[in-house]
C-alpha atoms as a PDB file:
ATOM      1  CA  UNK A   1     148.247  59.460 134.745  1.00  0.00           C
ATOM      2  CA  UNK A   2     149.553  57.699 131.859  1.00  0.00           C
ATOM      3  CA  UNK A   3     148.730  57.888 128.005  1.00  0.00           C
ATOM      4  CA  UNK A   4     145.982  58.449 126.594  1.00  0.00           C
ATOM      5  CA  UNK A   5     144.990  60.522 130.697  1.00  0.00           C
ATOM      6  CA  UNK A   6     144.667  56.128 131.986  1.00  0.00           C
ATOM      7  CA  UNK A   7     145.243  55.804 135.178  1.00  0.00           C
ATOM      8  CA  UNK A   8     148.362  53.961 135.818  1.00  0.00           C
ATOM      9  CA  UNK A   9     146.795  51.105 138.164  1.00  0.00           C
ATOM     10  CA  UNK A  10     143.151  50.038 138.034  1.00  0.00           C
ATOM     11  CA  UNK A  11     141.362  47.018 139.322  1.00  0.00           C
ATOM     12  CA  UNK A  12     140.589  45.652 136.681  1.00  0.00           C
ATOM     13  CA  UNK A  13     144.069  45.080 135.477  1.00  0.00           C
ATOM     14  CA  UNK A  14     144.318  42.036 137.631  1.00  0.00           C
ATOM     15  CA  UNK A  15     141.573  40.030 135.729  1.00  0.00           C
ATOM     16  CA  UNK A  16     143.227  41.368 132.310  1.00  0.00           C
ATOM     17  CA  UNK A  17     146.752  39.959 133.835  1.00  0.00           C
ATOM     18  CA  UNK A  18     145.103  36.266 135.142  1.00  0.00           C
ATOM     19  CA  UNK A  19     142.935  36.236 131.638  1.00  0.00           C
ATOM     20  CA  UNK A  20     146.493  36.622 130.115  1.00  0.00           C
ATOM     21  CA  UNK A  21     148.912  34.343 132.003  1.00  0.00           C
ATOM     22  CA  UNK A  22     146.271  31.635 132.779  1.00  0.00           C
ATOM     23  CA  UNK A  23     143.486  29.587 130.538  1.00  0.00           C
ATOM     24  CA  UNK A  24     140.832  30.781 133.523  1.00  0.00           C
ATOM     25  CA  UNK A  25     137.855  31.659 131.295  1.00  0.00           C
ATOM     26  CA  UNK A  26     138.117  35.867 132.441  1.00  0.00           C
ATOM     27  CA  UNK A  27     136.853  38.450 130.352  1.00  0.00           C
ATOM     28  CA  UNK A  28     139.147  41.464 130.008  1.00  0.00           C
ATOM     29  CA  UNK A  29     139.643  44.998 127.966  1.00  0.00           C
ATOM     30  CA  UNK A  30     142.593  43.490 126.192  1.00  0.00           C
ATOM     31  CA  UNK A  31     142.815  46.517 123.827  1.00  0.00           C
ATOM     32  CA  UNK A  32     143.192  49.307 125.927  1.00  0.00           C
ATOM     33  CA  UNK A  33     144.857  47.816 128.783  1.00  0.00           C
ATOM     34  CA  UNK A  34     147.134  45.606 127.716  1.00  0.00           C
ATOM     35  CA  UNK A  35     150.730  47.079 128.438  1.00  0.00           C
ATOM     36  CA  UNK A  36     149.182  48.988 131.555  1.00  0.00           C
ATOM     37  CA  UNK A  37     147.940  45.579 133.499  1.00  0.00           C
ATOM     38  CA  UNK A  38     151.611  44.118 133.641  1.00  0.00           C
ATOM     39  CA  UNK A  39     151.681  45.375 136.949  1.00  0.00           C
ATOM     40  CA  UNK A  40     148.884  42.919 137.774  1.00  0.00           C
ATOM     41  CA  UNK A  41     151.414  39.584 136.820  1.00  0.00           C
ATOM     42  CA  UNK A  42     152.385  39.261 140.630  1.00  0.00           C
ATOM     43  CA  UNK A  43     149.005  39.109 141.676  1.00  0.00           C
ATOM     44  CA  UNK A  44     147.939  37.016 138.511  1.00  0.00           C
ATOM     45  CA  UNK A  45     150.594  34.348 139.588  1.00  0.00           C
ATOM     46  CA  UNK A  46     148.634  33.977 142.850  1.00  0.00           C
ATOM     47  CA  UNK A  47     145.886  32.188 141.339  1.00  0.00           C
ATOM     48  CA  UNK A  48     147.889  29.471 139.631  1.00  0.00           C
ATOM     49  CA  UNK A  49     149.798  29.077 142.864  1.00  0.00           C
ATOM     50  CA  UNK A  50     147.025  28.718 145.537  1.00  0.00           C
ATOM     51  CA  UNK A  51     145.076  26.466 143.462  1.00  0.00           C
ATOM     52  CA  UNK A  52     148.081  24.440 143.913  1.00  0.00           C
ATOM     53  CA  UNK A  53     149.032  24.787 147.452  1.00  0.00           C
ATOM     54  CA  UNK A  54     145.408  23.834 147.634  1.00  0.00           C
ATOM     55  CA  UNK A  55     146.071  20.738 146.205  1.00  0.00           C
ATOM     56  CA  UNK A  56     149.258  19.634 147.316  1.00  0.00           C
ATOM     57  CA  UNK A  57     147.820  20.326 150.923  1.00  0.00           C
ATOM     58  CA  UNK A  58     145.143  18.130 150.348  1.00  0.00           C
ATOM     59  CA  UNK A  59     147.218  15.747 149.256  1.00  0.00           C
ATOM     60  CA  UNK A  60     149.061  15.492 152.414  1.00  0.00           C
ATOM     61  CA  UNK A  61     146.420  15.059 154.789  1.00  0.00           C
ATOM     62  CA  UNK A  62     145.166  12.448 152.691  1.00  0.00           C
ATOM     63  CA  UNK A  63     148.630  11.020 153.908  1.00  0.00           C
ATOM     64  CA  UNK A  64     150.005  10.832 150.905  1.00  0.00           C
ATOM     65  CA  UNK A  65     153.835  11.688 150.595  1.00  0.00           C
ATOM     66  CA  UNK A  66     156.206  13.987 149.620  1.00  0.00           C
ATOM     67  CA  UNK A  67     156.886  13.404 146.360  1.00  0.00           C
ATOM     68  CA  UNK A  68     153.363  12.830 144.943  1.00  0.00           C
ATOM     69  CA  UNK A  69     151.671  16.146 146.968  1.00  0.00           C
ATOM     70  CA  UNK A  70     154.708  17.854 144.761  1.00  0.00           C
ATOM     71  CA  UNK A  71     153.552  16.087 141.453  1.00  0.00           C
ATOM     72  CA  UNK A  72     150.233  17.004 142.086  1.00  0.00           C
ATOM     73  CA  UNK A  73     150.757  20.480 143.151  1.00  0.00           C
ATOM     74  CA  UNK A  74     152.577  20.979 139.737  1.00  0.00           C
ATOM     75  CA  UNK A  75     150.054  19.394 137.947  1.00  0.00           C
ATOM     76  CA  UNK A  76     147.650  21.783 139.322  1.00  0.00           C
ATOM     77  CA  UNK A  77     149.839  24.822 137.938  1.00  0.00           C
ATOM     78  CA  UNK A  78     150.395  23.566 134.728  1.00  0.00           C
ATOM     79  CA  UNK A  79     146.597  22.599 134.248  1.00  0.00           C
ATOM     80  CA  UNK A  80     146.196  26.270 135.400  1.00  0.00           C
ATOM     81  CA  UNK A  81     148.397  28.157 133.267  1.00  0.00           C
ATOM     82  CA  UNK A  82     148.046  25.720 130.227  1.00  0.00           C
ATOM     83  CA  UNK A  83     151.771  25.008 130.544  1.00  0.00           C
ATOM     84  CA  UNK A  84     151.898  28.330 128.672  1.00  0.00           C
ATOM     85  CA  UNK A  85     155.511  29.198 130.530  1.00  0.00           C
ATOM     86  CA  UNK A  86     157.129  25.373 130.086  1.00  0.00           C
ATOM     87  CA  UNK A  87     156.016  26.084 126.171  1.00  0.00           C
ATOM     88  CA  UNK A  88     157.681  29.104 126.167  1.00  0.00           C
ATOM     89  CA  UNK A  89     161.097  27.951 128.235  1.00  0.00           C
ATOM     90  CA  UNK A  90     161.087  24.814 125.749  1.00  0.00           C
ATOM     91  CA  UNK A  91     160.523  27.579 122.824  1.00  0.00           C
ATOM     92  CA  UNK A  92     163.757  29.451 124.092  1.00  0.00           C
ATOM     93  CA  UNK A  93     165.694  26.404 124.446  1.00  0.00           C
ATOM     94  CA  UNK A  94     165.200  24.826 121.162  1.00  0.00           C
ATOM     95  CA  UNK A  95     165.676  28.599 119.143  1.00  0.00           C
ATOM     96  CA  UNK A  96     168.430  30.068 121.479  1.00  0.00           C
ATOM     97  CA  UNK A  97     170.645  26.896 121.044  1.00  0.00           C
ATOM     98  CA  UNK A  98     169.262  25.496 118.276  1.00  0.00           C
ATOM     99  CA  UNK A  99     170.004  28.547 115.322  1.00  0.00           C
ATOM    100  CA  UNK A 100     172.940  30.019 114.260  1.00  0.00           C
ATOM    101  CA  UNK A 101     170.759  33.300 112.799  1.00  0.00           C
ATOM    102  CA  UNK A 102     168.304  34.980 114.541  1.00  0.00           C
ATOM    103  CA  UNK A 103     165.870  34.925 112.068  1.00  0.00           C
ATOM    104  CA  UNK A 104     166.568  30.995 112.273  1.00  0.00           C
ATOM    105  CA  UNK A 105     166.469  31.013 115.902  1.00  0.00           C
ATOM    106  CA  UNK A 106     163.169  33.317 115.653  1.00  0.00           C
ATOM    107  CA  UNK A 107     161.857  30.382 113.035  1.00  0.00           C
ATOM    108  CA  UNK A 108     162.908  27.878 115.564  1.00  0.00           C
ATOM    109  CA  UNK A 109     160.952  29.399 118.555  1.00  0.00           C
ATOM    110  CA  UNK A 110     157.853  29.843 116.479  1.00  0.00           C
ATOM    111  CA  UNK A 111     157.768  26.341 115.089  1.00  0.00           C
ATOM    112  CA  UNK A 112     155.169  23.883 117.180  1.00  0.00           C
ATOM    113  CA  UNK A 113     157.871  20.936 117.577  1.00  0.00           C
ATOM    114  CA  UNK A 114     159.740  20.474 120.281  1.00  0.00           C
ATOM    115  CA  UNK A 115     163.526  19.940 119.826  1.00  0.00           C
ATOM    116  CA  UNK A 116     166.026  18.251 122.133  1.00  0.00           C
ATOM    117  CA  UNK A 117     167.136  21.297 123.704  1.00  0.00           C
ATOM    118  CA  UNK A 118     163.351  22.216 124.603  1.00  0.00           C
ATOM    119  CA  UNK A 119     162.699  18.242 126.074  1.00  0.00           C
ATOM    120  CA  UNK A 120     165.992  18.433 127.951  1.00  0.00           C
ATOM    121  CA  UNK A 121     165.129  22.381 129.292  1.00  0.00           C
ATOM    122  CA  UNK A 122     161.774  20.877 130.209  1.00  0.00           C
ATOM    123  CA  UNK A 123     163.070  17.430 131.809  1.00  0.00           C
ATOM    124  CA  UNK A 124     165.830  19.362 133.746  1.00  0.00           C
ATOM    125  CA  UNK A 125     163.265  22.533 135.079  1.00  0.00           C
ATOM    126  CA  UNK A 126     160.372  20.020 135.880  1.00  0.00           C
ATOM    127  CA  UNK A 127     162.869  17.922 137.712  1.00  0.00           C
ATOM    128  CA  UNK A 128     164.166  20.656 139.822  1.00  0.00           C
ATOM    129  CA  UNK A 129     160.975  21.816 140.608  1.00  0.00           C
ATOM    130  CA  UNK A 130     159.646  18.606 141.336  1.00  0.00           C
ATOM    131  CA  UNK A 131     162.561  17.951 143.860  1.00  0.00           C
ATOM    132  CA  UNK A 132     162.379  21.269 145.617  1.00  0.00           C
ATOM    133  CA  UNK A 133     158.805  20.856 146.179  1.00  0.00           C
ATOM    134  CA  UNK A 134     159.682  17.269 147.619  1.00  0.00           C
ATOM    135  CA  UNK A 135     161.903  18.913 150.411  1.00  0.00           C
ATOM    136  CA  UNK A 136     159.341  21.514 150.747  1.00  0.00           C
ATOM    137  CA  UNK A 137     156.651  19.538 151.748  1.00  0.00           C
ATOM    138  CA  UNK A 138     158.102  16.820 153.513  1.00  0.00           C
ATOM    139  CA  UNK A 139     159.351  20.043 155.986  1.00  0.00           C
ATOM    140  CA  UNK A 140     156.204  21.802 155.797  1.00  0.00           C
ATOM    141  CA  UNK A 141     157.124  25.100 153.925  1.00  0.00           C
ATOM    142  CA  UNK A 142     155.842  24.377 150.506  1.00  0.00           C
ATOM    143  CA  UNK A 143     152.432  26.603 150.929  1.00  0.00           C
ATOM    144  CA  UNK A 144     154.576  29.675 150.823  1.00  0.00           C
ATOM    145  CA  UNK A 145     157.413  28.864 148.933  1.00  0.00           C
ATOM    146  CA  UNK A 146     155.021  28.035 145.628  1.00  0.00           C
ATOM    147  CA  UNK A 147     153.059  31.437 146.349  1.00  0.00           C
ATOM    148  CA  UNK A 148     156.563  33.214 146.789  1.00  0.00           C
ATOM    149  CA  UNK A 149     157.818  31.929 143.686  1.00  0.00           C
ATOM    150  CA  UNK A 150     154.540  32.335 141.601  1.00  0.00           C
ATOM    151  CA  UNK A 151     154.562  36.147 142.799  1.00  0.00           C
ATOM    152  CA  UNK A 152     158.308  36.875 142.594  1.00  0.00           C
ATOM    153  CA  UNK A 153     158.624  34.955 139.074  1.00  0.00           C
ATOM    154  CA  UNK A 154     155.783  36.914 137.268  1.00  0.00           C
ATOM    155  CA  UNK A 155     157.748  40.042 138.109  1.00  0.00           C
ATOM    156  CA  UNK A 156     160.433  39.063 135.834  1.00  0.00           C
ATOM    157  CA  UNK A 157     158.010  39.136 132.738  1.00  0.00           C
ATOM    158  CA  UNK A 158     157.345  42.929 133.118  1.00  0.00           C
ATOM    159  CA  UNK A 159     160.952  43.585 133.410  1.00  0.00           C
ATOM    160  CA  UNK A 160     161.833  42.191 130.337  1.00  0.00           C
ATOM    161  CA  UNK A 161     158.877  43.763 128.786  1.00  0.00           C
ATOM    162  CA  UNK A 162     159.909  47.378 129.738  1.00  0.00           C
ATOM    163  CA  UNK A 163     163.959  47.216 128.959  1.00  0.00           C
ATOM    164  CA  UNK A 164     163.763  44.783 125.803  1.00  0.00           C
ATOM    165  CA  UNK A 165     161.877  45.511 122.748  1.00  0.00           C
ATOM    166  CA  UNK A 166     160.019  43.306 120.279  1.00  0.00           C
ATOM    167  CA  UNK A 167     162.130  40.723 118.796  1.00  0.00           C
ATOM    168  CA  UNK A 168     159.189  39.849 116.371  1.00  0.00           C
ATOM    169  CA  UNK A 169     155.999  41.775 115.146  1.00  0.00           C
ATOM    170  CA  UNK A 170     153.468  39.467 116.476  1.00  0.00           C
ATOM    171  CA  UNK A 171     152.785  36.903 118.875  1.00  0.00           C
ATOM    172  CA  UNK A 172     151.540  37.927 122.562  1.00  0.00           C
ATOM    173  CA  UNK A 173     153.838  39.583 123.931  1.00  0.00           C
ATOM    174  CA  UNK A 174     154.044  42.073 120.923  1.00  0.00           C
ATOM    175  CA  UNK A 175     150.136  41.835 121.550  1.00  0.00           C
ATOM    176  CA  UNK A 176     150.142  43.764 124.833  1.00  0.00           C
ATOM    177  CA  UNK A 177     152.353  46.470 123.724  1.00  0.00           C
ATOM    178  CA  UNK A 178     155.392  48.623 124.661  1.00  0.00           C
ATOM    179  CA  UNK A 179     155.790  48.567 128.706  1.00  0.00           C
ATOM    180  CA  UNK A 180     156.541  51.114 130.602  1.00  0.00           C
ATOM    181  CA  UNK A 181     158.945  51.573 133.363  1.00  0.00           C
ATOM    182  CA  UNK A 182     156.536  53.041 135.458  1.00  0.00           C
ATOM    183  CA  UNK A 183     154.303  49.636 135.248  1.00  0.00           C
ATOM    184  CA  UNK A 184     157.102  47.023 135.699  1.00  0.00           C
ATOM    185  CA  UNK A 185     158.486  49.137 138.906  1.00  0.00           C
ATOM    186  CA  UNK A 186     155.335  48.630 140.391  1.00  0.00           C
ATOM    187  CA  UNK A 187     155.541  44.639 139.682  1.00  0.00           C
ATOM    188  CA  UNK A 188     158.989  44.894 140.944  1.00  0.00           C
ATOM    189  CA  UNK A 189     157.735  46.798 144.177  1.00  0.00           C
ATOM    190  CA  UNK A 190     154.611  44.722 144.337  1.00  0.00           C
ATOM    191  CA  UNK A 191     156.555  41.137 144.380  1.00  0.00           C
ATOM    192  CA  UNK A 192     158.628  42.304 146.678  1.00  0.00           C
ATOM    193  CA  UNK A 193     156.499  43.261 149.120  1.00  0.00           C
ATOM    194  CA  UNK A 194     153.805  39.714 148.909  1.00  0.00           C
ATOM    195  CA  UNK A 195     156.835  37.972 149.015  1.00  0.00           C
ATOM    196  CA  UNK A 196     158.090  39.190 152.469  1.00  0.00           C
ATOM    197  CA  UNK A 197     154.207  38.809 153.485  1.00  0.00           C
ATOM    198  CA  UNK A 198     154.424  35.786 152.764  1.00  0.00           C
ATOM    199  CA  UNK A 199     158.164  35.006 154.118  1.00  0.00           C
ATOM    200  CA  UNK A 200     159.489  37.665 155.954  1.00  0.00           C
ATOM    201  CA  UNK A 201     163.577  37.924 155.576  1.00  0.00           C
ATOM    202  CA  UNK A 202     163.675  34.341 154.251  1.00  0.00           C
ATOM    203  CA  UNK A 203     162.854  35.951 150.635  1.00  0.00           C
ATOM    204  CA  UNK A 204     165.580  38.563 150.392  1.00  0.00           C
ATOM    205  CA  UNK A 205     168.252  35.924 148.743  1.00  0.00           C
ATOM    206  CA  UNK A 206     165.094  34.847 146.552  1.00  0.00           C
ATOM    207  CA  UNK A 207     164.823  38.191 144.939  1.00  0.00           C
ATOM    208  CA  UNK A 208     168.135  38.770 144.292  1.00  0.00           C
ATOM    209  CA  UNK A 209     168.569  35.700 142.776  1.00  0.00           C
ATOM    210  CA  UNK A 210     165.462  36.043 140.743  1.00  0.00           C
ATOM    211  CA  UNK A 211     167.083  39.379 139.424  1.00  0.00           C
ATOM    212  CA  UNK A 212     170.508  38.186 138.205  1.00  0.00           C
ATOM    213  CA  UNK A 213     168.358  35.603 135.993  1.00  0.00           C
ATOM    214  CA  UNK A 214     166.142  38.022 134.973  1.00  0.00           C
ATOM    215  CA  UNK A 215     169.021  40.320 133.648  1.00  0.00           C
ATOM    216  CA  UNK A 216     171.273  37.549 132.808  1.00  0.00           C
ATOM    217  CA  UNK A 217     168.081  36.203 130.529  1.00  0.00           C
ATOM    218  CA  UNK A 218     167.356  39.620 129.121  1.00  0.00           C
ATOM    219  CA  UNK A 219     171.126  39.695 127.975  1.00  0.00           C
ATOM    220  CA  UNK A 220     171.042  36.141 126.361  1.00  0.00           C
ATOM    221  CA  UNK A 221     168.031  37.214 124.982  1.00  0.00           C
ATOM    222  CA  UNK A 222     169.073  40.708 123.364  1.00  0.00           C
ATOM    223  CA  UNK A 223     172.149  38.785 122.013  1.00  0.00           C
ATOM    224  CA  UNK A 224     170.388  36.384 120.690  1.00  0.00           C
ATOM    225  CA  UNK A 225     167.599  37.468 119.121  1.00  0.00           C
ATOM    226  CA  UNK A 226     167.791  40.784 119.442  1.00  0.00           C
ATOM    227  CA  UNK A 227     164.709  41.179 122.169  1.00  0.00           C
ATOM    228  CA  UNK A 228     162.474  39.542 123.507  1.00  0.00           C
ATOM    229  CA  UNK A 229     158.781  37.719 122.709  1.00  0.00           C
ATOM    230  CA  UNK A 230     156.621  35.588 124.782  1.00  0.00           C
ATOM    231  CA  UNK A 231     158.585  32.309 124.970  1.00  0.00           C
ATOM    232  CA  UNK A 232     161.677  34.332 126.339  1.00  0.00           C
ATOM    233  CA  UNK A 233     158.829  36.019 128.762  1.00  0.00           C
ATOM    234  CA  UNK A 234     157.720  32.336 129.782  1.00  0.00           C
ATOM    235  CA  UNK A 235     161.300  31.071 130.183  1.00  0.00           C
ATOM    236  CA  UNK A 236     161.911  33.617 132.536  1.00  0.00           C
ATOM    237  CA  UNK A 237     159.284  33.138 134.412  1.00  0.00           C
ATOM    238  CA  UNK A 238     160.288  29.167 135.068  1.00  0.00           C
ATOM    239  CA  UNK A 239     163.748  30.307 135.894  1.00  0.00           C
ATOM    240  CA  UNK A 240     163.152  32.468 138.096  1.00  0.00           C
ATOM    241  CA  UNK A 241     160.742  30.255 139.786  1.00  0.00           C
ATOM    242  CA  UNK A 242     163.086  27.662 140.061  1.00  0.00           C
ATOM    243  CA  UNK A 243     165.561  29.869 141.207  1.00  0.00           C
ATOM    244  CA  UNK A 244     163.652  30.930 144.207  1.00  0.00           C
ATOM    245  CA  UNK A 245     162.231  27.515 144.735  1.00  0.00           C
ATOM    246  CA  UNK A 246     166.112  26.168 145.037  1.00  0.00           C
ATOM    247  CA  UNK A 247     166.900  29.123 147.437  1.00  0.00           C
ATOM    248  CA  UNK A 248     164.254  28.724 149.786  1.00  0.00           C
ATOM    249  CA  UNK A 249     165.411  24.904 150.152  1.00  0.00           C
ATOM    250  CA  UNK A 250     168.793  25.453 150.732  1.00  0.00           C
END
């Protein structure tokens, strides 16, 4: 049991983790669950990521190629998630680079424009996404590369939630609440294990990868701003995503 006698994992945790990490119209108990359901984030990045496969599949039996099924298959993500995790990697570009303080850089990631740092994170992560997803589909793996990466990538949010703490005192990921170990090891362990449903031995490299990031993100992030918030949360997750997105293709 955790605090408060909650059981650690409940169902309903996985509609409280797609409600948070997609604009899907789900009704959750965001009060009393909040830092509990960050288990859920694997299984939340599943919805995001068939809807796509979905579409890029389509897309190639129409007959149409490579390039576009990938365009459209990240279109369907991004209409998903409300490009909630580019905002948040363009957020961390534009205040980790942009600042010399990190009450500036804080200022920086809060502001709503978008500096050249954040268009050139967002040009250079869409690209590389974009091309991966090319190769994918033209050699017929990108149905479980996209839900590998979606699974494996949300993983990386609950890690930084449970070793970093707040940078700021609001925003959403202050919102959810201090993370326990407990609930990211089970996001850890839960990744893990959809991902080698999904890919068998061909995810191993994936993961690993997807860690270094992770920690070498949580670093830049405790250096920087001394913790982390939900734009360093989202940039993780498009890292890491492109990280095992890249690894799968080579």
């Amino acid at each position: 049991m955790t605090k408060n006698d909650q059981p650690l994992v409940q169902p309903k945790d996985i509609l409280l983790a797609v409600s948070l990490l997609t604009r899907l119209p789900v009704e959750a108990d965001h009060a009393t669950r909040g830092s509990l359901a960050v288990w859920a984030y694997p299984l939340a990045g599943l919805v995001p990521a068939a809807l796509a496969v979905l579409v890029g599949l389509f897309a190639q039996w129409l007959g149409l190629p490579a390039p576009i099924c990938a365009l459209l298959a990240l279109a369907a993500m991004i209409a998903t998630t409300g490009a909630m995790h580019e905002d948040g990697l363009a957020d961390t570009a534009d205040g980790f680079w942009g600042g010399w303080t990190v009450e500036r850089r804080l200022e920086i990631m809060k502001d709503s424009q978008i500096g050249a740092y954040g268009v050139v994170g967002l040009i250079l992560a869409f690209g590389l996404r974009w091309a991966a997803l090319t190769w994918l589909f033209e050699a017929e793996l990108a149905a479980g590369a996209i839900l590998a990466a979606a699974v494996i990538s949300r993983a990386s949010m609950p890690v930084l939630m449970a070793t970093l703490p707040h940078a700021r005192k609001t925003g959403l990921s202050h919102s959810v609440g201090t993370v326990g170990t407990p609930s990211a090891a089970i996001a850890i362990v839960l990744a893990f294990v959809l991902g080698v449903l999904i890919l068998g031995s061909g995810v191993f490299w994936a993961v690993i990868w997807a860690g270094l990031l992770t920690a070498g993100i949580g670093m830049t992030a405790q250096r920087k701003i001394n913790g982390q918030t939900g734009d360093v949360l989202g940039c993780a997750q498009q890292v890491t995503e492109i990280a095992v997105l890249l690894t799968l293709v080579g």
